[in-house]
C-alpha atoms as a PDB file:
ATOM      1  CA  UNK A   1       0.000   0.000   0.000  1.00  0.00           C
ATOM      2  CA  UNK A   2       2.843   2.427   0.261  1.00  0.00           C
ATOM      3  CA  UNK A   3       2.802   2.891  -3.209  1.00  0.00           C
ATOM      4  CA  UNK A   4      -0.542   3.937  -3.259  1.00  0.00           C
ATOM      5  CA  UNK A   5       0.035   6.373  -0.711  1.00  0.00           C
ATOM      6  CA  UNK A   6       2.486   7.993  -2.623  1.00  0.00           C
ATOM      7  CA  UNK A   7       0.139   8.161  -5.293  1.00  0.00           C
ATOM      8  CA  UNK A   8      -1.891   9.981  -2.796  1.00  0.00           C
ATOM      9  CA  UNK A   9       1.051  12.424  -2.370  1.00  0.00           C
ATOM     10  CA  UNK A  10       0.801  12.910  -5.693  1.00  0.00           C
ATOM     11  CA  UNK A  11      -2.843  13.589  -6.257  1.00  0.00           C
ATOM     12  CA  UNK A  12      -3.052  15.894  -3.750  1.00  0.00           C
ATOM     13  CA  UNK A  13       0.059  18.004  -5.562  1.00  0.00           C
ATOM     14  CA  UNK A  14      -1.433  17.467  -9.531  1.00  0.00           C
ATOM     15  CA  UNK A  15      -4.776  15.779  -9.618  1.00  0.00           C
ATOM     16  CA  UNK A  16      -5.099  17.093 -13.234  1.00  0.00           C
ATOM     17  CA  UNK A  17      -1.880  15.060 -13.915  1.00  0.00           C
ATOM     18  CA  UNK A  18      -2.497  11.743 -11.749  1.00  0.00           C
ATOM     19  CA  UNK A  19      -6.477  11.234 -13.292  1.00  0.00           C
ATOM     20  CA  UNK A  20      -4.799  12.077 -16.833  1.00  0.00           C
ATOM     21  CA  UNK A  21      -1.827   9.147 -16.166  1.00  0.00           C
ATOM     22  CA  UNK A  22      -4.682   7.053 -14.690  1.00  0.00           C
ATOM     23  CA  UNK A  23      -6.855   7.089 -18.043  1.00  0.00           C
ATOM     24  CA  UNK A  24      -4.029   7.116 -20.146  1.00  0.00           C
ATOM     25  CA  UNK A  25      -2.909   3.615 -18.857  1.00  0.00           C
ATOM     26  CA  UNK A  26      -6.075   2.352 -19.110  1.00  0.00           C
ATOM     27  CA  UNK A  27      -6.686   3.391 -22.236  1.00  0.00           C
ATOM     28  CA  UNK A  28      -3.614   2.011 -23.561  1.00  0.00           C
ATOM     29  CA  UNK A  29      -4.065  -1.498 -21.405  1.00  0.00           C
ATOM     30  CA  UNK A  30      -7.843  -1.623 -23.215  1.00  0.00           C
ATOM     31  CA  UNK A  31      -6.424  -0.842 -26.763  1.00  0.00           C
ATOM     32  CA  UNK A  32      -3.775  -3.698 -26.059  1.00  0.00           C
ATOM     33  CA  UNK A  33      -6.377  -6.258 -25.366  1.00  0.00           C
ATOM     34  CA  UNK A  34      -5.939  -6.323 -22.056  1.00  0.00           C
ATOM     35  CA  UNK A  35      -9.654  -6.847 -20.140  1.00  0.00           C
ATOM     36  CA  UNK A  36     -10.695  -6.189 -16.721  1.00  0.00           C
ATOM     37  CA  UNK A  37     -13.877  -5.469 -14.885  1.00  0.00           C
ATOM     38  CA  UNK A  38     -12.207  -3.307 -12.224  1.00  0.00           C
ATOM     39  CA  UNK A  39     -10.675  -1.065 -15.585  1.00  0.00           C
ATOM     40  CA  UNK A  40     -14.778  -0.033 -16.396  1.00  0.00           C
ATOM     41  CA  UNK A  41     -14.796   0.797 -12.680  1.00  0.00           C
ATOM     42  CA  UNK A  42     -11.500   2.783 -12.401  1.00  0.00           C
ATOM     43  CA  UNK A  43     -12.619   4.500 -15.448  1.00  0.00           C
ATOM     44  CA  UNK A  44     -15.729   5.443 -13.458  1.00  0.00           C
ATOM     45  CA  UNK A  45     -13.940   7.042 -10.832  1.00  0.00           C
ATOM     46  CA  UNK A  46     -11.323   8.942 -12.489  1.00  0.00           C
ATOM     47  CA  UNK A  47     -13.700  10.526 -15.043  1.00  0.00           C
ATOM     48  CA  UNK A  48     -17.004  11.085 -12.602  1.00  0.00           C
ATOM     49  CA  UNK A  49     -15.497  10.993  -8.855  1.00  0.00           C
ATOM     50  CA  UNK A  50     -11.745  11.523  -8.957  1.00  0.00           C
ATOM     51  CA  UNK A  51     -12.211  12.810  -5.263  1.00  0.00           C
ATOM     52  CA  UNK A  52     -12.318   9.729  -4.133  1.00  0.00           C
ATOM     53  CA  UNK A  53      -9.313   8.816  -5.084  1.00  0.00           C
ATOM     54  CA  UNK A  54      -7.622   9.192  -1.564  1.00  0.00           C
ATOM     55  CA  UNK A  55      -9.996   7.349   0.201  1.00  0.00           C
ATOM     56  CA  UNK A  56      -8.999   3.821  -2.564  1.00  0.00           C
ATOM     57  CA  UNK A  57      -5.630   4.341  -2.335  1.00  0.00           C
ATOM     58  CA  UNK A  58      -5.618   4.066   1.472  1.00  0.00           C
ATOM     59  CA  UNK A  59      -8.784   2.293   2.276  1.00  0.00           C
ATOM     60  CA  UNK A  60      -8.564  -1.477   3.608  1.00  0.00           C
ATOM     61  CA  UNK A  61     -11.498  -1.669   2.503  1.00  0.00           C
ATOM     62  CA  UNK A  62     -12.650  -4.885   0.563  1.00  0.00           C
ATOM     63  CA  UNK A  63     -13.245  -3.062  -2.632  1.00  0.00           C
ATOM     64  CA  UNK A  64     -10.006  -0.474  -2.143  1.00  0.00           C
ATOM     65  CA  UNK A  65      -8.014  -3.262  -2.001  1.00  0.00           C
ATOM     66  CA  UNK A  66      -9.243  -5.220  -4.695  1.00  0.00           C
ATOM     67  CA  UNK A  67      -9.299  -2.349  -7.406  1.00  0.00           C
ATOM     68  CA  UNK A  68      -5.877  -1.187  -6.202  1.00  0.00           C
ATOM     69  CA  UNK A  69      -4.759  -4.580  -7.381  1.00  0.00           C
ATOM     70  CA  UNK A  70      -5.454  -3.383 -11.061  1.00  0.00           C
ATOM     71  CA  UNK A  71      -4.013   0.590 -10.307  1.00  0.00           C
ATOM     72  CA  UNK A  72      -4.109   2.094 -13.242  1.00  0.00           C
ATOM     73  CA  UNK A  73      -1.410   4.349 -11.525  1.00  0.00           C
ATOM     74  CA  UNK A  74       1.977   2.039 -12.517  1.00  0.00           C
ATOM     75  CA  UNK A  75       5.022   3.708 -13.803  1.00  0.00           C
ATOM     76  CA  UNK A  76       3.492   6.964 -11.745  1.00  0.00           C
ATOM     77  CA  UNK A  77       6.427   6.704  -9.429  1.00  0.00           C
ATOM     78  CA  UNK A  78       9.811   6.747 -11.124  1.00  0.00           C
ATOM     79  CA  UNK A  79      11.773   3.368 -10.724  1.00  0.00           C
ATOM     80  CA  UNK A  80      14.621   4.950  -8.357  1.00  0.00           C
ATOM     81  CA  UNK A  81      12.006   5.567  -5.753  1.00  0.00           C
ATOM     82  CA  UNK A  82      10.042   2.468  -6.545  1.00  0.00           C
ATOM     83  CA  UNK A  83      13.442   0.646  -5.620  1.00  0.00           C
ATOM     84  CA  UNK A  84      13.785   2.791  -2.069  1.00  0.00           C
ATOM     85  CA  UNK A  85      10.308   2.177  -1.319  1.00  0.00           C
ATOM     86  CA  UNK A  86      11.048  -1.914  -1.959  1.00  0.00           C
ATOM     87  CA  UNK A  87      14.383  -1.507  -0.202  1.00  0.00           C
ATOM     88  CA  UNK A  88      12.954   0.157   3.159  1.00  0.00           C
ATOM     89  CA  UNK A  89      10.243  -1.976   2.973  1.00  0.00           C
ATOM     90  CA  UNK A  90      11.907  -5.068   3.417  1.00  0.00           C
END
């Protein structure tokens, strides 16, 4: 989840550029062929109710966690801190 909360970071700085990544990756997953109910449902959020972003990425919620395990929000974070995040996690 400490990705996610990151991604939070990140919202909360440019949510103009975060919901723009978001659809960008799903559109581009979709045009590759690449199917999944929770996309239709991320789509949803970012386009109608991007304040509720926040509450998915950090929720343990059932349903946060589930749709944060098809984030359209990878490659957000650069690698390097990817890697510290992996490295301090461990």
């Amino acid at each position: 989840m400490r990705f996610h909360l990151i991604v939070v970071e990140h919202y909360r700085l440019a949510p103009d550029h975060v919901i723009k990544f978001g659809l960008e990756n799903l559109n581009r997953w979709q045009q590759s062929g690449v199917e999944c109910d929770d996309f239709k449902i991320w789509e949803q959020i970012l386009r109608l109710t991007p304040q509720r972003l926040p509450e998915i990425l950090s929720s343990s919620g059932e349903e946060a966690v589930r749709l944060r395990q098809s984030s359209p929000f990878a490659g957000l974070i650069p690698e390097e801190s990817r890697q510290m995040i992996l490295a301090t996690s461990q």
